[in-house]
Protein backbone atom coordinates (compact mmCIF):
# COMPACT_ATOMS: atom_id res chain seq x y z
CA UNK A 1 0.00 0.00 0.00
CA UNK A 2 0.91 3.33 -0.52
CA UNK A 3 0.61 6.18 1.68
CA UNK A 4 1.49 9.43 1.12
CA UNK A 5 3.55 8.64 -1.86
CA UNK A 6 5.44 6.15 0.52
CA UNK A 7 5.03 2.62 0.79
CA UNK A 8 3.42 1.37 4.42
CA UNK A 9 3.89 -1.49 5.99
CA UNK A 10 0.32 -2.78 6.91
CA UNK A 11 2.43 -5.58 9.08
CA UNK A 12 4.16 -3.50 11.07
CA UNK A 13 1.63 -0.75 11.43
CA UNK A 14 -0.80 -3.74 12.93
CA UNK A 15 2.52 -4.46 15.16
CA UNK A 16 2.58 -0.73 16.16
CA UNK A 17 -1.39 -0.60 17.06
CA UNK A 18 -1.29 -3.75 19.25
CA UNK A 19 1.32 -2.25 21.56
CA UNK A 20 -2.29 -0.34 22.99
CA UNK A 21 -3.74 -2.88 24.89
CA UNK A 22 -7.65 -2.62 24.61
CA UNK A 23 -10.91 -4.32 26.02
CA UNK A 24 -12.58 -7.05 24.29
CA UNK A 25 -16.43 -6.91 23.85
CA UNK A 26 -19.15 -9.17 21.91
CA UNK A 27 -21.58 -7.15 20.39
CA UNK A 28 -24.85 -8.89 19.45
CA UNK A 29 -27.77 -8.33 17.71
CA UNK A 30 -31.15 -10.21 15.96
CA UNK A 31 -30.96 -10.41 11.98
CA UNK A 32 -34.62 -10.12 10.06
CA UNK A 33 -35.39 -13.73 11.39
CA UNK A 34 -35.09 -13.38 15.03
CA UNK A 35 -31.29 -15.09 15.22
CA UNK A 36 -29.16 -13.35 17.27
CA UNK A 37 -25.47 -12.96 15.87
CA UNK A 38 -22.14 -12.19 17.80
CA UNK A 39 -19.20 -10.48 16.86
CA UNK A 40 -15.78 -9.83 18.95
CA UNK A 41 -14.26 -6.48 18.75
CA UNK A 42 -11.66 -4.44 21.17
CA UNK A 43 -12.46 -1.04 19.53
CA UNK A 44 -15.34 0.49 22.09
CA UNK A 45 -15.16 4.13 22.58
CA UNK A 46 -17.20 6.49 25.21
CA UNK A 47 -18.27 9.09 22.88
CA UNK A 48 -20.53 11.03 25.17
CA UNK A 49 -21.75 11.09 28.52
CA UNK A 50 -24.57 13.72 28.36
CA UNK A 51 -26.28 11.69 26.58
CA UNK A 52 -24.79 8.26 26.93
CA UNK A 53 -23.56 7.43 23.24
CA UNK A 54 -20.69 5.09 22.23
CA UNK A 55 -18.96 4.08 19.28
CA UNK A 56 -17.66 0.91 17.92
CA UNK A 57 -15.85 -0.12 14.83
CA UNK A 58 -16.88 -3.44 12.25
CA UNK A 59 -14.66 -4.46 9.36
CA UNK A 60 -16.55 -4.98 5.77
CA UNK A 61 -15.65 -8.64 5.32
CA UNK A 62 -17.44 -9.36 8.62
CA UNK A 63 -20.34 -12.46 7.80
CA UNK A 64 -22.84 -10.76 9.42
CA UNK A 65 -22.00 -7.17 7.96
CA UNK A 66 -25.35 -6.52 7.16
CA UNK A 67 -27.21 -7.99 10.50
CA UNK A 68 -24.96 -5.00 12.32
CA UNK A 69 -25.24 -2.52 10.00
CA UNK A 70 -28.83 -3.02 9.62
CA UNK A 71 -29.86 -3.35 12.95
CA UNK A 72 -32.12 -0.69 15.34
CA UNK A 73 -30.69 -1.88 18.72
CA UNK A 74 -27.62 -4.03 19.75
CA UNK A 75 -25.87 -4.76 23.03
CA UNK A 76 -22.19 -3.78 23.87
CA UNK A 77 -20.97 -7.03 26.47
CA UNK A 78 -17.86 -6.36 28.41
CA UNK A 79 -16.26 -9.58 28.37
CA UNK A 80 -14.54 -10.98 31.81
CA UNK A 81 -11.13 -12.91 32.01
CA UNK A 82 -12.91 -16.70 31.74
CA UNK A 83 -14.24 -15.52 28.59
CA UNK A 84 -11.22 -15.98 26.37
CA UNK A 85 -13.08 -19.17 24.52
CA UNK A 86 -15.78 -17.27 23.94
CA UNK A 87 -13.66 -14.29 22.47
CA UNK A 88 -12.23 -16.94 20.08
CA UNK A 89 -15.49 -18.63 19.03
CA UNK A 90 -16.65 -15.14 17.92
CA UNK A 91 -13.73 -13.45 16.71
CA UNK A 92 -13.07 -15.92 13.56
CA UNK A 93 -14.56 -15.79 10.46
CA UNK A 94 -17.66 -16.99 9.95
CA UNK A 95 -21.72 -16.37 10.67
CA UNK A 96 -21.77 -16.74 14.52
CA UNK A 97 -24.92 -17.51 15.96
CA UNK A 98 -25.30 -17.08 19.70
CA UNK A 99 -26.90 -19.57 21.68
CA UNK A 100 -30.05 -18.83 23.33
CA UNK A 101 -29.91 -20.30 26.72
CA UNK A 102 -26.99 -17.57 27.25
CA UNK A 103 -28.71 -14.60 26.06
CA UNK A 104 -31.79 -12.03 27.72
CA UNK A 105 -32.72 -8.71 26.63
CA UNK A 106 -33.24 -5.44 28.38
CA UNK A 107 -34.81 -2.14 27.53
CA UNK A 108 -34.61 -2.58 23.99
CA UNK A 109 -34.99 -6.18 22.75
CA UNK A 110 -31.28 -6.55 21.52
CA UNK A 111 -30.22 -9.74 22.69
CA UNK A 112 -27.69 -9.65 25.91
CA UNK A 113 -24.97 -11.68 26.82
CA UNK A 114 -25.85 -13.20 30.31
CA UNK A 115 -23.06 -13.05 32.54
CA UNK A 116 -21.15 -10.31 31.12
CA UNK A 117 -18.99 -8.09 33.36
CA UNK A 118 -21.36 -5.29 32.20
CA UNK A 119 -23.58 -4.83 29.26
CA UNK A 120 -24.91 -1.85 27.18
CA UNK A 121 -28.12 -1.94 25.88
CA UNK A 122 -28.17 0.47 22.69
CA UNK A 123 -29.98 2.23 20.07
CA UNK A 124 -28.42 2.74 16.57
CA UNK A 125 -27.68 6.44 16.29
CA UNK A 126 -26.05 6.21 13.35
CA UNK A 127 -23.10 5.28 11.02
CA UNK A 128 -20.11 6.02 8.68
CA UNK A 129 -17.85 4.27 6.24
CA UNK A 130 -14.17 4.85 7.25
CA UNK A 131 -11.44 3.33 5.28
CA UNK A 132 -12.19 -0.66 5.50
CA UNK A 133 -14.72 -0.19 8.76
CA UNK A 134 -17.72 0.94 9.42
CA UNK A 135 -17.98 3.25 12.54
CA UNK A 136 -21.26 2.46 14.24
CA UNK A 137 -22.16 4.84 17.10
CA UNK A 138 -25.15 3.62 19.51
CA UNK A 139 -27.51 5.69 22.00
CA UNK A 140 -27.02 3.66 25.60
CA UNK A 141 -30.97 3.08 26.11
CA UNK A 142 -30.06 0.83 29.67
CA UNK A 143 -26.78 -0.84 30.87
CA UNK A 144 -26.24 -3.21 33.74
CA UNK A 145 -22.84 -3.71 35.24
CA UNK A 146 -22.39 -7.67 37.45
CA UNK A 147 -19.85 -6.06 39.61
CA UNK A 148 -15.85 -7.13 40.55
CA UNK A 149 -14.31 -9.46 38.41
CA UNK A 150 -11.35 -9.19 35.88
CA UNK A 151 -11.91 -8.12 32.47
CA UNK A 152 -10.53 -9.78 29.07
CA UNK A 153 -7.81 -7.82 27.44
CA UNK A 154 -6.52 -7.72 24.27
CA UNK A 155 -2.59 -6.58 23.68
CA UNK A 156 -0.21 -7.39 21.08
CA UNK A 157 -1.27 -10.19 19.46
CA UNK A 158 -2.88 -12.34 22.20
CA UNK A 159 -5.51 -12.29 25.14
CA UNK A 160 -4.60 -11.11 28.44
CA UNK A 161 -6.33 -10.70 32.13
CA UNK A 162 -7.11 -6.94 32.88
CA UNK A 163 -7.22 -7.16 37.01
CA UNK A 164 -8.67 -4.18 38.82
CA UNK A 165 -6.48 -1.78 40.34
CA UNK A 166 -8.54 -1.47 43.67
């Protein structure tokens, strides 16, 4: 690729970006029959707090592009440390259907991870094509948080424990 009338290394710029360690999340949300679909992703950003809106990004050559891009509501799950086979079933490629003896709902009907460190229960708000991604931004219609507990973290290549500080 060529940037700037330079050639870029995608490699090493991936390299570069994994030195921030991040989150992981599944978002999740029904397609037009009722199935609800899971997707992995570490790039969750607080937007706003008055009101609650937050932002997350979704690659094109996702399988269920169009479920998440289509959607009126979807959850945000913040994934704890046990939940690293979880964040593997859902990050590879691939429709990924979530099971429904692990999901409920909340204000808005999205489907909800059960057992999630905390969960965001959100409104689409609206979204942009950036580069290769799609930036979706959500309105936080409800959130629940299931107290202490380590998160999953995501840093350089490979999953790692995020323990609390307190």
């Amino acid at each position: 690729m060529i940037v700037n009338d330079i050639a870029f290394d995608e490699l090493a710029y991936r390299r570069a970006l994994g030195g921030f360690g991040t989150g992981v999340v599944l978002i999740a949300a029904h397609d037009a029959l009722g199935r609800a679909h899971g997707v992995i992703v570490n790039s969750l950003t607080s937007v706003s707090l008055a009101p609650p809106v937050i932002l997350w990004c979704l690659g094109g050559g996702c399988a269920a592009f169009e479920v998440f891009t289509s959607c009126r509501s979807f959850s945000v799950n913040i994934l704890g440390a046990g939940d690293e086979a979880l964040a593997r079933q859902f990050s590879r490629r691939g429709e990924r259907l979530l099971p429904a003896d692990r999901l409920t709902e909340m204000q808005t009907g999205a489907p909800v991870l059960s057992g999630a460190l905390a969960s965001l229960d959100c409104r689409m708000r609206s979204r942009a094509q950036v580069g290769d991604h799609e930036v979706i931004y959500g309105d936080v219609a409800a959130f629940r948080a299931m107290g202490a507990g380590d998160a999953l973290g995501y840093f350089r290549g490979g999953y790692v424990t995020l323990a609390s500080g307190a």
